[in-house]
C-alpha atoms as a PDB file:
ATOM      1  CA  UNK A   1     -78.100-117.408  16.808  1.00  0.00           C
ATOM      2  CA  UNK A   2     -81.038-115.527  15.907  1.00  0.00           C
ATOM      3  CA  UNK A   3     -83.055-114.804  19.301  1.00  0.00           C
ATOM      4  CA  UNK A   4     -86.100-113.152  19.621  1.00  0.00           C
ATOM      5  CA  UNK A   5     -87.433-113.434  15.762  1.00  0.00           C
ATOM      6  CA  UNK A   6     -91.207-113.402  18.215  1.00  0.00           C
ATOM      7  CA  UNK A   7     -94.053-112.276  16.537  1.00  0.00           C
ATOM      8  CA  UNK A   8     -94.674-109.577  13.236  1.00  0.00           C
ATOM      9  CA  UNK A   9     -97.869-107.943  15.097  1.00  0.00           C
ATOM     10  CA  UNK A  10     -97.401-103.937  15.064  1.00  0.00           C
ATOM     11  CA  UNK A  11     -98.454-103.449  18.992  1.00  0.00           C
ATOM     12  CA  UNK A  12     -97.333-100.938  21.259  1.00  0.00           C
ATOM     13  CA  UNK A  13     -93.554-100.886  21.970  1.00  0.00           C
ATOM     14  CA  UNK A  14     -92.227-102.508  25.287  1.00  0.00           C
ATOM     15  CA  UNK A  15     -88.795-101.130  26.676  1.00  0.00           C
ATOM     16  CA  UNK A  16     -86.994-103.901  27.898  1.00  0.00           C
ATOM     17  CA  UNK A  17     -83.616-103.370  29.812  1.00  0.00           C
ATOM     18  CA  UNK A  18     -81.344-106.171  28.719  1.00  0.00           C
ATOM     19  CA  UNK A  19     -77.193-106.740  29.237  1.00  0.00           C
ATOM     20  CA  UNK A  20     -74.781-106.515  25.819  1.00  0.00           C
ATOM     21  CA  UNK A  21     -73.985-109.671  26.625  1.00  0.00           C
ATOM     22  CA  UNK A  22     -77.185-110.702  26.277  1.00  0.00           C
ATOM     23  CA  UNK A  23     -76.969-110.047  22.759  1.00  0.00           C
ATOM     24  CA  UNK A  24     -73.839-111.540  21.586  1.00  0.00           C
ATOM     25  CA  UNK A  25     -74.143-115.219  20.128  1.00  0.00           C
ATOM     26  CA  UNK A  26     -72.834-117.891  22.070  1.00  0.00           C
ATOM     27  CA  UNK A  27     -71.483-119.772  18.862  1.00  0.00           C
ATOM     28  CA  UNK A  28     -67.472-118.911  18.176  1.00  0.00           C
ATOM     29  CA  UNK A  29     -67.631-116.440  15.459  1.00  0.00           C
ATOM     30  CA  UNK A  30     -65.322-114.419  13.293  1.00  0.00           C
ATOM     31  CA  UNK A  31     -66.319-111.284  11.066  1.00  0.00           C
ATOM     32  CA  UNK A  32     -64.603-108.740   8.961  1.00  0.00           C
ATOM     33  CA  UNK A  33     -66.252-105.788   7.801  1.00  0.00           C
ATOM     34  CA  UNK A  34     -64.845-103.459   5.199  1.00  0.00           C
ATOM     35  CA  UNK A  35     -65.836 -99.932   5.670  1.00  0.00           C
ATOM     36  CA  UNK A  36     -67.049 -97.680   2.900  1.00  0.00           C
ATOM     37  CA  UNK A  37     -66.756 -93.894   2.265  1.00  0.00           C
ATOM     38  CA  UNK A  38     -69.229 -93.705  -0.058  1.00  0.00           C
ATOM     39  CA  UNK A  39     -67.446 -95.373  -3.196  1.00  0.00           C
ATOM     40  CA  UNK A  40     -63.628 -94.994  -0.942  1.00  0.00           C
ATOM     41  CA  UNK A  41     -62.736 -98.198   1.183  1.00  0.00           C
ATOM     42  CA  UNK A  42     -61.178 -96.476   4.173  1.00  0.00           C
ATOM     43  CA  UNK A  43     -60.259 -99.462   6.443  1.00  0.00           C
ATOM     44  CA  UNK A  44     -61.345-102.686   8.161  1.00  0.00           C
ATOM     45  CA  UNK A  45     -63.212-103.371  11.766  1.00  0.00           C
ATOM     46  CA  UNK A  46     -63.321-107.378  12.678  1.00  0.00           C
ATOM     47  CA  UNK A  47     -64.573-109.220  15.135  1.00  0.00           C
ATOM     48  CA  UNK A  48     -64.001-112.935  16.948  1.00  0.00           C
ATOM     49  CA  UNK A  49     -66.201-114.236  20.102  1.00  0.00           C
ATOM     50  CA  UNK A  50     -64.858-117.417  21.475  1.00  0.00           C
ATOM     51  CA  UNK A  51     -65.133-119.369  24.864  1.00  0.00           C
ATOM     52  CA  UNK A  52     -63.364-118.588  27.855  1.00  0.00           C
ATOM     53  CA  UNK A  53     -64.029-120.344  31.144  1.00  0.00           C
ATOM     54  CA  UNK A  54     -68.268-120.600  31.132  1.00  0.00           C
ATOM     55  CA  UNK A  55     -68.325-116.946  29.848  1.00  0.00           C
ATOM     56  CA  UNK A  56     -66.986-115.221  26.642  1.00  0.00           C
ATOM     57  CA  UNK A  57     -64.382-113.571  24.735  1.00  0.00           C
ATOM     58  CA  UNK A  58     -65.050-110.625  22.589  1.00  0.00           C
ATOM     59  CA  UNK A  59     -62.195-109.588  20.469  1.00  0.00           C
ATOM     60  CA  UNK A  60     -61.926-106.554  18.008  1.00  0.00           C
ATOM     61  CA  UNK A  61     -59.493-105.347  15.829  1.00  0.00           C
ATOM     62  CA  UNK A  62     -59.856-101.969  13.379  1.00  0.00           C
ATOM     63  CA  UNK A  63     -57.583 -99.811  10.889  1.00  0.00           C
ATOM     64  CA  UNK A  64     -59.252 -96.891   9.208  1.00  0.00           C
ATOM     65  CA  UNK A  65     -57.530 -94.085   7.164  1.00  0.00           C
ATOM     66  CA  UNK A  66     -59.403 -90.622   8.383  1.00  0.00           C
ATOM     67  CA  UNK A  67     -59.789 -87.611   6.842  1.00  0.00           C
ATOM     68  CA  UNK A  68     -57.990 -84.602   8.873  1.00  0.00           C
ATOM     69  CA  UNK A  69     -56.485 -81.004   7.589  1.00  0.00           C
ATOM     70  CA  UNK A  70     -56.592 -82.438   3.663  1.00  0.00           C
ATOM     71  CA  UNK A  71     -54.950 -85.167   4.828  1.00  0.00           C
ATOM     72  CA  UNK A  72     -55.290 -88.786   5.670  1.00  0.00           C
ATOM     73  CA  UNK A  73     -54.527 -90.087   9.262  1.00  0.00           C
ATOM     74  CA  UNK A  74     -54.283 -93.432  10.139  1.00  0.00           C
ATOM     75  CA  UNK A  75     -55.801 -94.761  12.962  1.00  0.00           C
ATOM     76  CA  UNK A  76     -55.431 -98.338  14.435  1.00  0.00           C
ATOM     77  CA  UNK A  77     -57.006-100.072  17.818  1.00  0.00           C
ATOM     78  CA  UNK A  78     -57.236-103.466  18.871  1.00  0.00           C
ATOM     79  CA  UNK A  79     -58.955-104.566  22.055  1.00  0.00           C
ATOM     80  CA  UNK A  80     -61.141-107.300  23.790  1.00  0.00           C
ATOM     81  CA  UNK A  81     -64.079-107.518  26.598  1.00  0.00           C
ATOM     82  CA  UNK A  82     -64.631-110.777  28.589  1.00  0.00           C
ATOM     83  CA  UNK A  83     -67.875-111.303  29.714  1.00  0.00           C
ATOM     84  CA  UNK A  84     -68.911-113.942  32.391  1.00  0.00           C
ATOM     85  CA  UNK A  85     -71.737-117.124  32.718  1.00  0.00           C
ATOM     86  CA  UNK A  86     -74.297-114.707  32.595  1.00  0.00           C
ATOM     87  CA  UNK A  87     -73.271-112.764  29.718  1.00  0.00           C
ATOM     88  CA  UNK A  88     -71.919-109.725  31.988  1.00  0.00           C
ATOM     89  CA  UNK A  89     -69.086-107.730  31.142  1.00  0.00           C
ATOM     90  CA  UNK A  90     -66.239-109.250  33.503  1.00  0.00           C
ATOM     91  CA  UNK A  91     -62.720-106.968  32.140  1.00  0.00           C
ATOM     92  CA  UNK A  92     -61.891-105.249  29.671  1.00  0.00           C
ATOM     93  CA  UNK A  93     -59.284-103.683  27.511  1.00  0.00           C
ATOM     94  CA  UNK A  94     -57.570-101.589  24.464  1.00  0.00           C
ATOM     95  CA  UNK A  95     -55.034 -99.791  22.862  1.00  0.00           C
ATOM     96  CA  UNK A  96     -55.162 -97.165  20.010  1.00  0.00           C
ATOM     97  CA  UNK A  97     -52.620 -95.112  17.774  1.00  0.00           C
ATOM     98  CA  UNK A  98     -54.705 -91.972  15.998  1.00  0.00           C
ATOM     99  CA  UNK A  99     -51.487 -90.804  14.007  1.00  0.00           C
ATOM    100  CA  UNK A 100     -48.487 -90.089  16.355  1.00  0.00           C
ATOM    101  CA  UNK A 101     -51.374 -90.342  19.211  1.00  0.00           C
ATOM    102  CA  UNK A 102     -51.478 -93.564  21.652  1.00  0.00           C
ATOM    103  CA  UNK A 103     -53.524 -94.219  24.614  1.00  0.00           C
ATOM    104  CA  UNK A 104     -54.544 -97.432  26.234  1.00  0.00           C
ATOM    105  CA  UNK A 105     -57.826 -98.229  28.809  1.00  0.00           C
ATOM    106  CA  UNK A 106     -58.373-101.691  30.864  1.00  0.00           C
ATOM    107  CA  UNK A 107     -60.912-101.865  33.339  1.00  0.00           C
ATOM    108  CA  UNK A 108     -62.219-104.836  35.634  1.00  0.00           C
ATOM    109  CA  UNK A 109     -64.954-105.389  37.524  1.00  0.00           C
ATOM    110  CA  UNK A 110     -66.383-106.459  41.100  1.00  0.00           C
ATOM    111  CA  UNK A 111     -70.023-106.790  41.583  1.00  0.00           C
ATOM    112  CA  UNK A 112     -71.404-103.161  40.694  1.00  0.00           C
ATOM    113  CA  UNK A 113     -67.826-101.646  40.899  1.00  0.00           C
ATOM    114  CA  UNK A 114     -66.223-101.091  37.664  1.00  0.00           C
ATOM    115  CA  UNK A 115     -62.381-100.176  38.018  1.00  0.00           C
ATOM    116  CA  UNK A 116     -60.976 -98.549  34.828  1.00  0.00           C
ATOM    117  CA  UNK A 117     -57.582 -97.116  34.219  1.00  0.00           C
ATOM    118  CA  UNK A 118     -56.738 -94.817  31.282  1.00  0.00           C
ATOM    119  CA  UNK A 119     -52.938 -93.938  30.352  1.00  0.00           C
ATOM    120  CA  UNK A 120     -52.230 -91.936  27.138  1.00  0.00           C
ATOM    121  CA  UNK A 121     -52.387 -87.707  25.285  1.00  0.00           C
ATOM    122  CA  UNK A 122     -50.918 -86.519  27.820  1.00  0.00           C
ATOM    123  CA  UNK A 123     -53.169 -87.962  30.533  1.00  0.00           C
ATOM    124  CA  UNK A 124     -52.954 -90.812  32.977  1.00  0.00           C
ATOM    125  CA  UNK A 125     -56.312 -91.199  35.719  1.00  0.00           C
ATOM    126  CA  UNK A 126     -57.890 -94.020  37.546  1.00  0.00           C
ATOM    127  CA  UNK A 127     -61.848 -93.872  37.587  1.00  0.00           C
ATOM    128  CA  UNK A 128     -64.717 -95.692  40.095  1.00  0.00           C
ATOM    129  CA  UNK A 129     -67.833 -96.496  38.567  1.00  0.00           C
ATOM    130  CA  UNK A 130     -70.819 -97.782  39.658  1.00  0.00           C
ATOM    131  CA  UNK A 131     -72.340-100.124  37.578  1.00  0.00           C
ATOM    132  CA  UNK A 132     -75.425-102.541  36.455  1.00  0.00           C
ATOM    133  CA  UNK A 133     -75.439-105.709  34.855  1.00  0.00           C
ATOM    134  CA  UNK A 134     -76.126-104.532  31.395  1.00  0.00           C
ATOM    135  CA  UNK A 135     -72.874-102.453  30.855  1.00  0.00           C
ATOM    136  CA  UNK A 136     -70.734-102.707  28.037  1.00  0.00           C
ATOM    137  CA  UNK A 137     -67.930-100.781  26.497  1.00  0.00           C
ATOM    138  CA  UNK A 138     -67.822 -99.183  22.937  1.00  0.00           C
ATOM    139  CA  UNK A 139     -68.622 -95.874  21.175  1.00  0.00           C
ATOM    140  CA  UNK A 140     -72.365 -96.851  20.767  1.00  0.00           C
ATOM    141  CA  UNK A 141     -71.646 -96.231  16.447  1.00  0.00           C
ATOM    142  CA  UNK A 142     -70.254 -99.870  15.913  1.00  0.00           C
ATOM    143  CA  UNK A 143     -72.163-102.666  17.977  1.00  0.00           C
ATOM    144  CA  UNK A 144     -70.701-105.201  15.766  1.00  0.00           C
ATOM    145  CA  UNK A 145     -72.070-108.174  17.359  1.00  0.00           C
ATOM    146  CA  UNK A 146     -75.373-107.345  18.518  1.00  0.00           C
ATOM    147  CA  UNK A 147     -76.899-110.215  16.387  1.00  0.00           C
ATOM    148  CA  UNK A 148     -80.810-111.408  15.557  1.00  0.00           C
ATOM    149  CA  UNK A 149     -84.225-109.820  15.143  1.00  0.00           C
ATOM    150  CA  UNK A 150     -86.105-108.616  17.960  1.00  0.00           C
ATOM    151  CA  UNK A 151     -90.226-108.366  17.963  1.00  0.00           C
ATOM    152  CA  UNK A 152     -91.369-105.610  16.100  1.00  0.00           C
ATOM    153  CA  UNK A 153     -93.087-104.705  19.744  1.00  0.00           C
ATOM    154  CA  UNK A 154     -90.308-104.968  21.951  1.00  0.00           C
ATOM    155  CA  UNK A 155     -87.321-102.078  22.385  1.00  0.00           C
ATOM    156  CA  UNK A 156     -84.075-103.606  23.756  1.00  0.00           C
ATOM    157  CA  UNK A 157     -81.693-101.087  26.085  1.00  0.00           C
ATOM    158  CA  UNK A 158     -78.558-101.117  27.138  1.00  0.00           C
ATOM    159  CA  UNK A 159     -75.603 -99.045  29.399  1.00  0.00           C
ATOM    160  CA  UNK A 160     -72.698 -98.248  27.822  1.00  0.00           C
ATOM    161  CA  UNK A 161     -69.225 -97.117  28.718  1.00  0.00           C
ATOM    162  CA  UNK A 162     -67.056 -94.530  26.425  1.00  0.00           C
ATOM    163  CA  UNK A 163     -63.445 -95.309  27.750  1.00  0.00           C
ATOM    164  CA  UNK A 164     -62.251 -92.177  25.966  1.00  0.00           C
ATOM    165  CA  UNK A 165     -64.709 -89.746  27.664  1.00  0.00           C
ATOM    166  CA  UNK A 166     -65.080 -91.918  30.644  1.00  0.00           C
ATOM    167  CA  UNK A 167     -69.118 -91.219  30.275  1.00  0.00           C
ATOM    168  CA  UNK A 168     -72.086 -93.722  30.213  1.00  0.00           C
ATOM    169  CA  UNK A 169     -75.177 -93.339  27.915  1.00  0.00           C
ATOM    170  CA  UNK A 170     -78.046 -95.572  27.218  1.00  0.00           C
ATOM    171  CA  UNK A 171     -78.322 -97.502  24.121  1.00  0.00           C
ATOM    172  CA  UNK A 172     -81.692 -98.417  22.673  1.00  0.00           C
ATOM    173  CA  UNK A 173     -82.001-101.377  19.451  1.00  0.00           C
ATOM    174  CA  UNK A 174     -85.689-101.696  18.070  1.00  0.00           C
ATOM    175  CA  UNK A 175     -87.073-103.017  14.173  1.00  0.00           C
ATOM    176  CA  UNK A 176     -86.454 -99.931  11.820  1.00  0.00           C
ATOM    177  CA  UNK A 177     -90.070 -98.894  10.729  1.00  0.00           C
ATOM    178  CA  UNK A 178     -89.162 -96.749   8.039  1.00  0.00           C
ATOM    179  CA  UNK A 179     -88.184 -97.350   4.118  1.00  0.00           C
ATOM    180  CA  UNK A 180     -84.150 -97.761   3.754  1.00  0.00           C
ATOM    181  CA  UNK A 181     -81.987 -98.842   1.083  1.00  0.00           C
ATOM    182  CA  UNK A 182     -80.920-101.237   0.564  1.00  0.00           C
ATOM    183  CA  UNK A 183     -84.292-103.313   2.021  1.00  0.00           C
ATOM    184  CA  UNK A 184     -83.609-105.876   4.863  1.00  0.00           C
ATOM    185  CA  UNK A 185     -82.327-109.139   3.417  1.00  0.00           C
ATOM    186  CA  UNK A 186     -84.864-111.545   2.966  1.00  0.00           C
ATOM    187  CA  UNK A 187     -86.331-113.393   6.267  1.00  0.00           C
ATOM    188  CA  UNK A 188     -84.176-110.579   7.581  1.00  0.00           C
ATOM    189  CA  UNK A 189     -84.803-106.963   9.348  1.00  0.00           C
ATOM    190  CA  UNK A 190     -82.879-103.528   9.449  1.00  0.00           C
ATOM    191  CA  UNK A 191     -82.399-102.414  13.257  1.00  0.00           C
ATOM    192  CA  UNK A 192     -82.133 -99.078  14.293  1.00  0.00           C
ATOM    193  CA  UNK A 193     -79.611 -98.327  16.956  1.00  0.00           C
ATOM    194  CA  UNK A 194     -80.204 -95.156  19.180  1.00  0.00           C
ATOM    195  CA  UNK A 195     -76.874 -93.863  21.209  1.00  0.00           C
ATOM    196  CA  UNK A 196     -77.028 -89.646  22.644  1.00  0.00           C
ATOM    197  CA  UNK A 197     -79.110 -89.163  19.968  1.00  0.00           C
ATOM    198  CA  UNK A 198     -77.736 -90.361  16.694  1.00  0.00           C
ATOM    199  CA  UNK A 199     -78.589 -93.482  14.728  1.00  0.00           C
ATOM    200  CA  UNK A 200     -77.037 -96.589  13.608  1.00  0.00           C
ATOM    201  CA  UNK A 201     -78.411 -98.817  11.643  1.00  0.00           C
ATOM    202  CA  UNK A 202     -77.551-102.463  11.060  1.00  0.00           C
ATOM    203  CA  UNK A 203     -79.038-105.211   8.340  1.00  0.00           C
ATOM    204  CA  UNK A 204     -79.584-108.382   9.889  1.00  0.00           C
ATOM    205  CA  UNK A 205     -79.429-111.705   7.466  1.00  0.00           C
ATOM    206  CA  UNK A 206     -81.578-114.906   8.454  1.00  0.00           C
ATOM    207  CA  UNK A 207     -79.090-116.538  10.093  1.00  0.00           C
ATOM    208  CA  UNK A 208     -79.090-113.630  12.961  1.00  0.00           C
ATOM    209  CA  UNK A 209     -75.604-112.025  11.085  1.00  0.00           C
ATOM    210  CA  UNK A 210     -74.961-108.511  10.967  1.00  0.00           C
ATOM    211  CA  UNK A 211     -74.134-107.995   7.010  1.00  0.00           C
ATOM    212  CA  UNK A 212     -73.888-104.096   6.963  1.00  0.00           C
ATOM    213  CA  UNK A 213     -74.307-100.837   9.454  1.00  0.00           C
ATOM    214  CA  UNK A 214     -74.370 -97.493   8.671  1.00  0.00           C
ATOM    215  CA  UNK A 215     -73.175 -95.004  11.012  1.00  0.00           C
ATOM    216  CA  UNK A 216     -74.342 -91.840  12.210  1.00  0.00           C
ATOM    217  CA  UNK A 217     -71.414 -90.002   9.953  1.00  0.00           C
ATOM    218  CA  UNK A 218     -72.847 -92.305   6.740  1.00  0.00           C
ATOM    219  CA  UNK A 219     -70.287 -94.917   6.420  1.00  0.00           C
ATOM    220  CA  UNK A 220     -70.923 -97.962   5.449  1.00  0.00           C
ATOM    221  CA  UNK A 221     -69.511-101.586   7.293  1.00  0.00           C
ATOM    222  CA  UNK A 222     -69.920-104.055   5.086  1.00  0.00           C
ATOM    223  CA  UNK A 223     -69.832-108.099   5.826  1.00  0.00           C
ATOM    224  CA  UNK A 224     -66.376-109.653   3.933  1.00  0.00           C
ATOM    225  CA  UNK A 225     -67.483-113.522   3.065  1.00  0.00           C
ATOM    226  CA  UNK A 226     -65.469-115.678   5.353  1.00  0.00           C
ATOM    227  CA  UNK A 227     -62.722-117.044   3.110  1.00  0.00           C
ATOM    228  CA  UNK A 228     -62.796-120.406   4.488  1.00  0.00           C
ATOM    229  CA  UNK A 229     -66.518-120.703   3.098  1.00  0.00           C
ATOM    230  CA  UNK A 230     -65.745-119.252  -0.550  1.00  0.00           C
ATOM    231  CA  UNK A 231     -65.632-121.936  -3.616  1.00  0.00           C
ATOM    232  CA  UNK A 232     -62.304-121.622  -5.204  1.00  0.00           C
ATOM    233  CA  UNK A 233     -61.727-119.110  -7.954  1.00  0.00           C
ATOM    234  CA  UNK A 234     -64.671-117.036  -6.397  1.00  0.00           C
ATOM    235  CA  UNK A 235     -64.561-113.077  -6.488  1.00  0.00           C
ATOM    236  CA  UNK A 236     -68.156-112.983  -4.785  1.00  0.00           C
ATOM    237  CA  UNK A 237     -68.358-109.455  -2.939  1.00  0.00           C
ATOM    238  CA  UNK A 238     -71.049-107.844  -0.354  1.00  0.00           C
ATOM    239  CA  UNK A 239     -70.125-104.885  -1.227  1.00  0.00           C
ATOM    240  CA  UNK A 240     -73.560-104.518  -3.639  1.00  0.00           C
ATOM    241  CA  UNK A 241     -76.079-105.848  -0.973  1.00  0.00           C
END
């Protein structure tokens, strides 16, 4: 699952345009990541890729409690993306309460044609896009599944769809080259994810697994061990890498 671990030499940086899907691993896969406040645990994002047909299944679940007015809101989404043989996004779709708030996007796609329909606050619209093979759908804060270490020379980019402005922006994933804490896991890297000008960043383990991201607004995801995989009476946490 880890792709690209290449070479360590520090030569000049090479944009390459690549698809999401690209990215994801091919393996099934499940992940839960807790999300952190600071010290405050303020929800849960997971993710499970499995196979569909000869392409892929992407599904994604999250429950945070937000901040709003002095006052926590709850907000709750669940969605998936299926991408085809060649790792391009195929359909896609979601739902999402943000208090008394719902809304719901799908979208499909035809060669460079990308159908989406968006129903919810108040709205209701039907959108045409036109489209390359690297597209994928998200917020650009979270990628989640974007998995491995690329060469410290190469830059990896990406389009991505925003369902709930119905805008696309580039996405750009290169080595970090700075200090951070904590320090990459070992035979690891920290990755540095560039979306309309803010930064995620995401620790990458040795076996190609995202263990923790940090969004632009400083919260933390952090890698729950699977449960299946934990020794009985074990209280291990990640919460400390």
């Amino acid at each position: 699952m880890a792709w690209l671990l290449g070479d360590t030499s520090r030569g000049p940086i090479l944009t390459r345009p690549t698809s999401y899907g690209a990215l994801v691993p091919a393996d099934s896969l499940d992940l839960t990541y807790g999300v952190w406040a600071g010290e405050r645990s303020v929800g849960t994002v997971s993710y499970r890729v499995r196979a569909e047909g000869s392409g892929r299944r992407i599904a994604w679940r999250m429950s945070l409690q937000m901040q709003a007015g002095g006052s926590l809101v709850p907000v709750a989404a669940d969605g998936f993306s299926i991408l085809d043989s060649r790792g391009t996004l195929s359909s896609f779709a979601a739902t999402a309460a943000i208090g008394p708030q719902t809304f719901e996007v799908r979208g499909s796609r035809s060669e460079d044609v990308l159908t989406v329909h968006y129903a919810g606050l108040g709205v209701s619209q039907a959108r045409v896009f036109q489209v390359d093979s690297t597209l994928a759908i998200g917020d650009g804060f979270s990628p989640g599944l974007v998995a491995g270490c690329p060469a410290r020379s190469e830059r990896l980019t990406w389009q991505l769809l925003d369902p709930l402005t119905m805008t696309a922006a580039e996405v750009s994933l290169e080595r970090e080259r700075g200090r951070v804490e904590p320090p990459a896991p070992d035979g690891g890297c920290v990755l540095v994810v560039m979306y309309k000008g803010l930064k995620t960043l995401m620790w990458i383990d040795p076996r190609g697994i995202v263990v923790r991201q940090r969004t632009p607004v400083g919260w933390d995801l952090v890698l729950k061990p699977d449960p299946r995989t934990e020794t009985g009476g074990s209280t291990s946490s990640s919460r400390g890498l």
